[in-house]
C-alpha atoms as a PDB file:
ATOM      1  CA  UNK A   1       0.000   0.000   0.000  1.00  0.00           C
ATOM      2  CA  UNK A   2       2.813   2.170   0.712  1.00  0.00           C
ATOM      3  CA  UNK A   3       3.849   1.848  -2.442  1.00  0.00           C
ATOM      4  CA  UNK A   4       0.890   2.951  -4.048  1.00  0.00           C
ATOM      5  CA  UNK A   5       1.266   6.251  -1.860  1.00  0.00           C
ATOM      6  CA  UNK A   6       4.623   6.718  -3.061  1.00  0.00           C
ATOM      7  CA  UNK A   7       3.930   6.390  -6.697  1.00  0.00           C
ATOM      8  CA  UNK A   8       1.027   9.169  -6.025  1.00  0.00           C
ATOM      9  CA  UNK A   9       3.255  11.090  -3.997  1.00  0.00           C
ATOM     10  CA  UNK A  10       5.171  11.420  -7.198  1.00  0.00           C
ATOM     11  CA  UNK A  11       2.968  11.989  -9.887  1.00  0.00           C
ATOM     12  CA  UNK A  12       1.674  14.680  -7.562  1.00  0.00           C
ATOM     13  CA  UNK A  13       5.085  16.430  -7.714  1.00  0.00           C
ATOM     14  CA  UNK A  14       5.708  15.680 -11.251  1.00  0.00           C
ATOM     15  CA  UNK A  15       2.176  18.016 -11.836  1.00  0.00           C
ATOM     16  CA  UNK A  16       3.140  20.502  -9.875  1.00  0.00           C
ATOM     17  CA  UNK A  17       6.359  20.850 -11.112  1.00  0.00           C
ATOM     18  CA  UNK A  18       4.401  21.396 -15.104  1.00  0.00           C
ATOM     19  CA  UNK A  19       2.195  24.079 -12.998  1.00  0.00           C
ATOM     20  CA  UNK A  20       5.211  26.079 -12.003  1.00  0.00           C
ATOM     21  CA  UNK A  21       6.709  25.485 -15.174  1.00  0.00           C
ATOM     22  CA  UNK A  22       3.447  26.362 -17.047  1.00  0.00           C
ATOM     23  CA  UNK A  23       3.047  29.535 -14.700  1.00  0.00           C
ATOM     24  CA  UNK A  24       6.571  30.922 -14.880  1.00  0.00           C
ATOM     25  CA  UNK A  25       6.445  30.730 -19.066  1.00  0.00           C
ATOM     26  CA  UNK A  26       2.887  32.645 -18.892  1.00  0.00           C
ATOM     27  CA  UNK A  27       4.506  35.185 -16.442  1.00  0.00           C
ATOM     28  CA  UNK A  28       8.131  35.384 -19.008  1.00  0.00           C
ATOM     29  CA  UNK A  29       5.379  35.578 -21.725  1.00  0.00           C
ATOM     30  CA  UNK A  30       3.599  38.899 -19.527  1.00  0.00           C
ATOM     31  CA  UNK A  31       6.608  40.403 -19.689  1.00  0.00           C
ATOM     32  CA  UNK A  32       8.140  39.827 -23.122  1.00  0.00           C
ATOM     33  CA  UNK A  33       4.351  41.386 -24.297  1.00  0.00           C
ATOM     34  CA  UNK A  34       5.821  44.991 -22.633  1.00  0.00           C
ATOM     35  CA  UNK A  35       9.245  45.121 -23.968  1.00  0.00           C
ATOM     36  CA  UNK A  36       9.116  43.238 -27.428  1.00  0.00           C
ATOM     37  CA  UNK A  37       7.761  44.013 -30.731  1.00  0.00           C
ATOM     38  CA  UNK A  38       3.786  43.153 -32.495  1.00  0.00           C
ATOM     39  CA  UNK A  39       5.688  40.217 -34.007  1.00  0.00           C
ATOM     40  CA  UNK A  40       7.112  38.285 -31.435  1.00  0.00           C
ATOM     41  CA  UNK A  41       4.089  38.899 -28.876  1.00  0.00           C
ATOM     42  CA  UNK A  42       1.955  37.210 -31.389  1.00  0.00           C
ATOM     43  CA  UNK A  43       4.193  34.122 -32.154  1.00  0.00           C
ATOM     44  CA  UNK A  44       4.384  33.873 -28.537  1.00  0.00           C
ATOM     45  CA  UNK A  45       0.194  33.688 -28.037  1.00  0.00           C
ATOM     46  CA  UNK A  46       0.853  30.910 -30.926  1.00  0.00           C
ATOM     47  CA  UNK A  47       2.805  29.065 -28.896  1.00  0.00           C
ATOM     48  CA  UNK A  48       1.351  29.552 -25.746  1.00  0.00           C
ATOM     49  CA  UNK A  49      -2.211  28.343 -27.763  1.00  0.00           C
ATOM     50  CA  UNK A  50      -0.985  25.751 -28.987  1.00  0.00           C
ATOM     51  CA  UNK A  51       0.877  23.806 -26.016  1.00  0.00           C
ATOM     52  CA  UNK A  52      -0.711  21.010 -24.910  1.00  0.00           C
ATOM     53  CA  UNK A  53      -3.683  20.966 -22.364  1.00  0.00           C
ATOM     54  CA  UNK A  54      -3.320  17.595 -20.618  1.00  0.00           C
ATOM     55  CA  UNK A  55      -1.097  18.141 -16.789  1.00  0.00           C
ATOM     56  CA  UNK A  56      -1.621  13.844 -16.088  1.00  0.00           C
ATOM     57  CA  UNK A  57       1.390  12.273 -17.082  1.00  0.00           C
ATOM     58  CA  UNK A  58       0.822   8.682 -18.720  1.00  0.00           C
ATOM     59  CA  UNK A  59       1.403   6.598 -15.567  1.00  0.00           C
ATOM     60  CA  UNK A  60      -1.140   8.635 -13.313  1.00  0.00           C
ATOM     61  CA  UNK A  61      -3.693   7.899 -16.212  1.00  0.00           C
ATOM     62  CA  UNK A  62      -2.630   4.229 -16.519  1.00  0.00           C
ATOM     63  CA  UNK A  63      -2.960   3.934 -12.529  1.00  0.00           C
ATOM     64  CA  UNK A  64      -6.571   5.484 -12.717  1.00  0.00           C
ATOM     65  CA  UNK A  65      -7.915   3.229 -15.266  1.00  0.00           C
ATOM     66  CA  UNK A  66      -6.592  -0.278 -13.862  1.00  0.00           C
ATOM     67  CA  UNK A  67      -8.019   1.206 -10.799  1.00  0.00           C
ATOM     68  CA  UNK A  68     -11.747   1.868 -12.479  1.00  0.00           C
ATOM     69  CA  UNK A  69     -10.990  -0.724 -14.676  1.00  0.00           C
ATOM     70  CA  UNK A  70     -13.599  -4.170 -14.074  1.00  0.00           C
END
């Protein structure tokens, strides 16, 4: 069981860590939008639109459907 707690333990950190990640590119993003030119601000709302949406990592999702799974 302990084991199971571990392996959640990590996946937890593993999505946090994509948060902070997530949250410090839209806050470098912010700031390049005061200082830069029309150009670059919208290639960067390109990126930022297109990265992906999904913060599970495989294993948390594999773990959640053998869990649900009959």
């Amino acid at each position: 069981m302990s084991a199971v707690v571990n392996i959640w333990s990590r996946e937890l950190t593993k999505l946090r860590e994509k948060e902070q990640s997530l949250n410090s590119a839209a806050t470098q993003h912010q700031e390049m939008d005061k200082t830069s030119s029309g150009f670059a601000v919208i290639v960067a709302k390109l990126m930022q639109f297109n990265k992906p949406r999904f913060l599970f990592s495989e294993a948390s999702i594999s773990m959640l459907v053998e869990c649900f799974n009959p």
